[in-house]
Protein backbone atom coordinates (compact mmCIF):
# COMPACT_ATOMS: atom_id res chain seq x y z
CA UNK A 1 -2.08 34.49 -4.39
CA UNK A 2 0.13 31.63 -3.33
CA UNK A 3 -2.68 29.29 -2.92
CA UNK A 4 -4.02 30.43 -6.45
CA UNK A 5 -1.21 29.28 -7.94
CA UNK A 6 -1.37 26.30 -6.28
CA UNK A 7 -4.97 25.54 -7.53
CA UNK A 8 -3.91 26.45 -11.37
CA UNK A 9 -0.98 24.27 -10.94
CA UNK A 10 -3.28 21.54 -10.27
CA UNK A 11 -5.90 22.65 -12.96
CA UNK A 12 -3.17 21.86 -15.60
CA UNK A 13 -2.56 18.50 -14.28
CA UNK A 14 -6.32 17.62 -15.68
CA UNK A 15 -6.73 15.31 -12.31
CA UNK A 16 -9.15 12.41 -12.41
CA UNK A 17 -9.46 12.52 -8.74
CA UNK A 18 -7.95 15.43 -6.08
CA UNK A 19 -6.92 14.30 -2.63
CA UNK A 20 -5.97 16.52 0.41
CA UNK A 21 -4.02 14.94 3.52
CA UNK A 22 -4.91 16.98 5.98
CA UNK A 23 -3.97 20.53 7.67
CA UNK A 24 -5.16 22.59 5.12
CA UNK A 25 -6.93 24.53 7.94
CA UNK A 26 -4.19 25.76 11.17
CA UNK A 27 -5.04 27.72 14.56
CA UNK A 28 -7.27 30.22 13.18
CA UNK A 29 -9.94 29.10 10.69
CA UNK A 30 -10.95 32.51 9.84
CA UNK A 31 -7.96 32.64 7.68
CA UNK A 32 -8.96 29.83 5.25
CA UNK A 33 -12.75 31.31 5.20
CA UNK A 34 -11.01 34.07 3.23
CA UNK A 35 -9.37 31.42 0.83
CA UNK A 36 -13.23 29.30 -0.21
CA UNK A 37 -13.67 31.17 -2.94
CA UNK A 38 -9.72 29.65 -4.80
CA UNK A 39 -10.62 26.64 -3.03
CA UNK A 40 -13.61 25.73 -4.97
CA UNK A 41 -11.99 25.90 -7.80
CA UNK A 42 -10.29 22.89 -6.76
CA UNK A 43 -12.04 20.43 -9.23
CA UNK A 44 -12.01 17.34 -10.77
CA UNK A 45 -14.53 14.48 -12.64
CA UNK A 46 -14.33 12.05 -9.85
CA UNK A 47 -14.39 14.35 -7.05
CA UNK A 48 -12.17 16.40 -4.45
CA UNK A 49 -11.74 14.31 -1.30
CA UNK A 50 -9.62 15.41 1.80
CA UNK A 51 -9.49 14.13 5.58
CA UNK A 52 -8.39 15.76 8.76
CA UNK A 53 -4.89 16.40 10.21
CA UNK A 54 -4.19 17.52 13.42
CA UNK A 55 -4.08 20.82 12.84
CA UNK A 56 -7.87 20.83 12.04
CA UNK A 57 -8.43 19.32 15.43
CA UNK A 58 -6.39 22.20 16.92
CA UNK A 59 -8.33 25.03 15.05
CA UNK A 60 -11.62 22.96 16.22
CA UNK A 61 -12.87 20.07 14.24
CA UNK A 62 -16.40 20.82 13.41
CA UNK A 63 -15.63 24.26 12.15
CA UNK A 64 -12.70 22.79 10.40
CA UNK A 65 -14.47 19.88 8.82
CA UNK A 66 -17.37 22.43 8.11
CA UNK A 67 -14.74 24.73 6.00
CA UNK A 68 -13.56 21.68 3.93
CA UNK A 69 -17.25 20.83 3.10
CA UNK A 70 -18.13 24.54 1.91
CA UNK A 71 -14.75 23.99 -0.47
CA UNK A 72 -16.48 21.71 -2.05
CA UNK A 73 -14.58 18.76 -0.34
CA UNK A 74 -15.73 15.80 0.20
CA UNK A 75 -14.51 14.43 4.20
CA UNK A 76 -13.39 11.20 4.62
CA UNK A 77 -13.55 10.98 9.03
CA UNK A 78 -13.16 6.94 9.27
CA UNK A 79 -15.29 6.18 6.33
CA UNK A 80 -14.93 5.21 2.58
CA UNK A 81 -16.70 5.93 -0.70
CA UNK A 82 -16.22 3.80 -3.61
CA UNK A 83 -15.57 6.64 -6.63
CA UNK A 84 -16.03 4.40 -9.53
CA UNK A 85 -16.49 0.42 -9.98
CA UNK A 86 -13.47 -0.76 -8.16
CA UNK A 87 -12.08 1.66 -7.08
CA UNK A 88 -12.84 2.57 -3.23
CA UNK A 89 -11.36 5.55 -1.53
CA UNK A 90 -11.20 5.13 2.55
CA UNK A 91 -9.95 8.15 5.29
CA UNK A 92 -9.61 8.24 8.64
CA UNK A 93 -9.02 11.19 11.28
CA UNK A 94 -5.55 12.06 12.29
CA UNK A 95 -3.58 9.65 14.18
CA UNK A 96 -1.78 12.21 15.61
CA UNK A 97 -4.60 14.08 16.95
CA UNK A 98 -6.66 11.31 18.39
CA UNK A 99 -3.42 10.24 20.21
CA UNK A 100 -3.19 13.24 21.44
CA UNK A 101 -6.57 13.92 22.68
CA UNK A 102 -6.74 10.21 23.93
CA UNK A 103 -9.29 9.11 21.34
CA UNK A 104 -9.27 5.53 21.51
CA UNK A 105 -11.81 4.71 18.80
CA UNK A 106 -10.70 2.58 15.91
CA UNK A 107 -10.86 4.51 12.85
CA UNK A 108 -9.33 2.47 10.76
CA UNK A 109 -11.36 -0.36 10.94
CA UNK A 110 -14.39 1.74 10.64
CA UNK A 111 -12.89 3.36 7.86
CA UNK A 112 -12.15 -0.33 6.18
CA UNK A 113 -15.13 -2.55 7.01
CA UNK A 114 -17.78 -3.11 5.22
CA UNK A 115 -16.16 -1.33 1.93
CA UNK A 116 -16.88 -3.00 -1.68
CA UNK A 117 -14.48 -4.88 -3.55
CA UNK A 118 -11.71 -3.57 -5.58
CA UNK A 119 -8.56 -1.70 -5.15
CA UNK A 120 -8.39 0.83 -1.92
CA UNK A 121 -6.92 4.30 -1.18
CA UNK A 122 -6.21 5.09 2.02
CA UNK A 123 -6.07 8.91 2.96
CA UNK A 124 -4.28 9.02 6.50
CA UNK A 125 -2.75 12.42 7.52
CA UNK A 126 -0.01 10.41 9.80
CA UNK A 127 1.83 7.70 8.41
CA UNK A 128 1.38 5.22 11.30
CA UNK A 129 -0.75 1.84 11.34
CA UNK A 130 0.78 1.44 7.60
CA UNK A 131 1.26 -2.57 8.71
CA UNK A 132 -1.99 -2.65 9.87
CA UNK A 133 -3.34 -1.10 6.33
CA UNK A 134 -1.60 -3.08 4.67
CA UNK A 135 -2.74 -6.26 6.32
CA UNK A 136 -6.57 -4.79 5.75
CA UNK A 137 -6.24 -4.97 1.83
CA UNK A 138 -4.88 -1.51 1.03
CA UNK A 139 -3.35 -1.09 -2.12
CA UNK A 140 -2.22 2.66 -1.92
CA UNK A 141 -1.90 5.30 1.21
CA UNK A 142 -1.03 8.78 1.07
CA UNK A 143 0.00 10.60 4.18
CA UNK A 144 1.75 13.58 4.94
CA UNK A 145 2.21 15.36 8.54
CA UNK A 146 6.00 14.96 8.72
CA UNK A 147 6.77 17.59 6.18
CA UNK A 148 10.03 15.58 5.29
CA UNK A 149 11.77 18.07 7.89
CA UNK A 150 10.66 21.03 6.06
CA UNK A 151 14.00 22.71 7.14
CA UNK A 152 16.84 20.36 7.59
CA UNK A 153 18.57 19.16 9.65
CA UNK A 154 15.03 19.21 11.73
CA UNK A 155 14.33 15.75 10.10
CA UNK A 156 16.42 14.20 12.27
CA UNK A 157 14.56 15.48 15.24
CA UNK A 158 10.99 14.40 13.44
CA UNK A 159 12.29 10.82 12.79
CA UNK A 160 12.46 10.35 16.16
CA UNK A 161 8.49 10.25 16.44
CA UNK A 162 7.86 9.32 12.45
CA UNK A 163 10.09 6.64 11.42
CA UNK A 164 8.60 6.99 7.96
CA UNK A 165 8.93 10.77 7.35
CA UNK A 166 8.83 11.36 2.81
CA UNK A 167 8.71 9.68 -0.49
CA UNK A 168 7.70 6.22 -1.44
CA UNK A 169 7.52 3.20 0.54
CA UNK A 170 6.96 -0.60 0.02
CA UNK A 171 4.81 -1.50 3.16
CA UNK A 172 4.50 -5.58 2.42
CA UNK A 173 2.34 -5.88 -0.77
CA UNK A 174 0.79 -1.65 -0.53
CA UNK A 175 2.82 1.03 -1.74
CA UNK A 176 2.91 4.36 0.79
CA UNK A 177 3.62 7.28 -0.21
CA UNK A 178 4.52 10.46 2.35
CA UNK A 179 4.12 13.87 0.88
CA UNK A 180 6.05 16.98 1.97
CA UNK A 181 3.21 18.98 1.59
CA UNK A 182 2.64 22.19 -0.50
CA UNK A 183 3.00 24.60 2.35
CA UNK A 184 4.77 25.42 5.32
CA UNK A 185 4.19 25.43 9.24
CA UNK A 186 5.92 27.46 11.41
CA UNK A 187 8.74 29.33 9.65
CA UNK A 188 7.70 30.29 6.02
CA UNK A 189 10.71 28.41 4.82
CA UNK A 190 12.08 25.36 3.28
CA UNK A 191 15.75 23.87 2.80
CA UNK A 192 16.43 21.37 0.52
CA UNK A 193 12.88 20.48 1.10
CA UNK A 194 10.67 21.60 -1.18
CA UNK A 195 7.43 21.72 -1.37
CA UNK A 196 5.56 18.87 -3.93
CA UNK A 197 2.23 17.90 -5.47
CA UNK A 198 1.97 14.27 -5.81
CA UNK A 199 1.02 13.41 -9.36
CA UNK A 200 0.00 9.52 -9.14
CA UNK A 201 -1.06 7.52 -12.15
CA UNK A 202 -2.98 3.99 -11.28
């Protein structure tokens, strides 16, 4: 039901283009294999695009990335796709994750090379290498991961790790911007919080 509302909230919106940051799927993927159905009805003319947070490397990629795709979402693992004339959307995995599982692979270059010219979206479900994104031509990049602390004071605590941890940043000449998320992890709880849908006009 909550994830219903979710996708209604976003139906009203009328989106050009829907992006997901990442952990949509947690420990046990059965539970969003339940959830395709209201999923799918995520829609929108240019497309529903998501990439991979570390969460979906923790529930097991390939059967993560697998759920995404029978949502009806396209995945963006260290590759772009240019959605219209100019307009080029790029993802990479999670920095997090490959970090953790000492994946040394460079997906952001893989995820920048090659790409046509125009402006560039970067989906990247940890805000780190935002310098070197910057520096590569990107215009926009959405993260999340951090949660803004979900429950404060705990953002104190994440800051330690995530020096950028929610809202808007000026990254040289690209704008970042760090969602909170819709959900929760953990505790089904937020304080002073809340969740948010980014609604971004170009």
């Amino acid at each position: 039901g909550w994830l219903g509302r979710i996708v209604e909230t976003v139906a009203k919106i009328h989106p050009d283009l829907v992006l997901v940051t990442g952990d949509l799927v947690d420990s046990d993927s059965a539970h969003v294999e339940v959830m395709l159905p209201t999923l799918r009805r995520l829609r929108a003319p240019l497309g529903v695009f998501a990439v991979t947070g570390n969460h979906e490397f923790y529930a097991g990629l390939d059967r993560s990335v697998k759920l995404l795709q029978d949502s009806g979402f396209g995945v963006l693992r260290d590759r772009h796709v240019e959605v219209r004339p100019g307009l080029v959307l790029a993802g990479i995995d999670d920095l997090t994750a490959r970090r953790q599982f000492g994946l040394r692979d460079d997906g952001l270059s893989a995820a920048l090379s090659g790409r046509p010219a125009g402006a560039t979206i970067l989906l990247s479900h940890t805000p780190w290498q935002t310098d070197r994104a910057a520096e590569m031509g990107v215009g926009l990049m959405l993260s999340g991961h951090t949660h803004d602390g979900q429950i404060w004071p705990f953002g104190y605590l994440v800051r330690l790790q995530y020096r950028l941890i929610g809202g808007p940043y000026r990254i040289g000449p690209m704008q970042l911007l760090v969602s909170r998320g819709t959900g929760t992890w953990g505790p089904r709880m937020r304080l002073w919080r809340p969740g948010e849908i980014w609604v971004i006009t170009l």
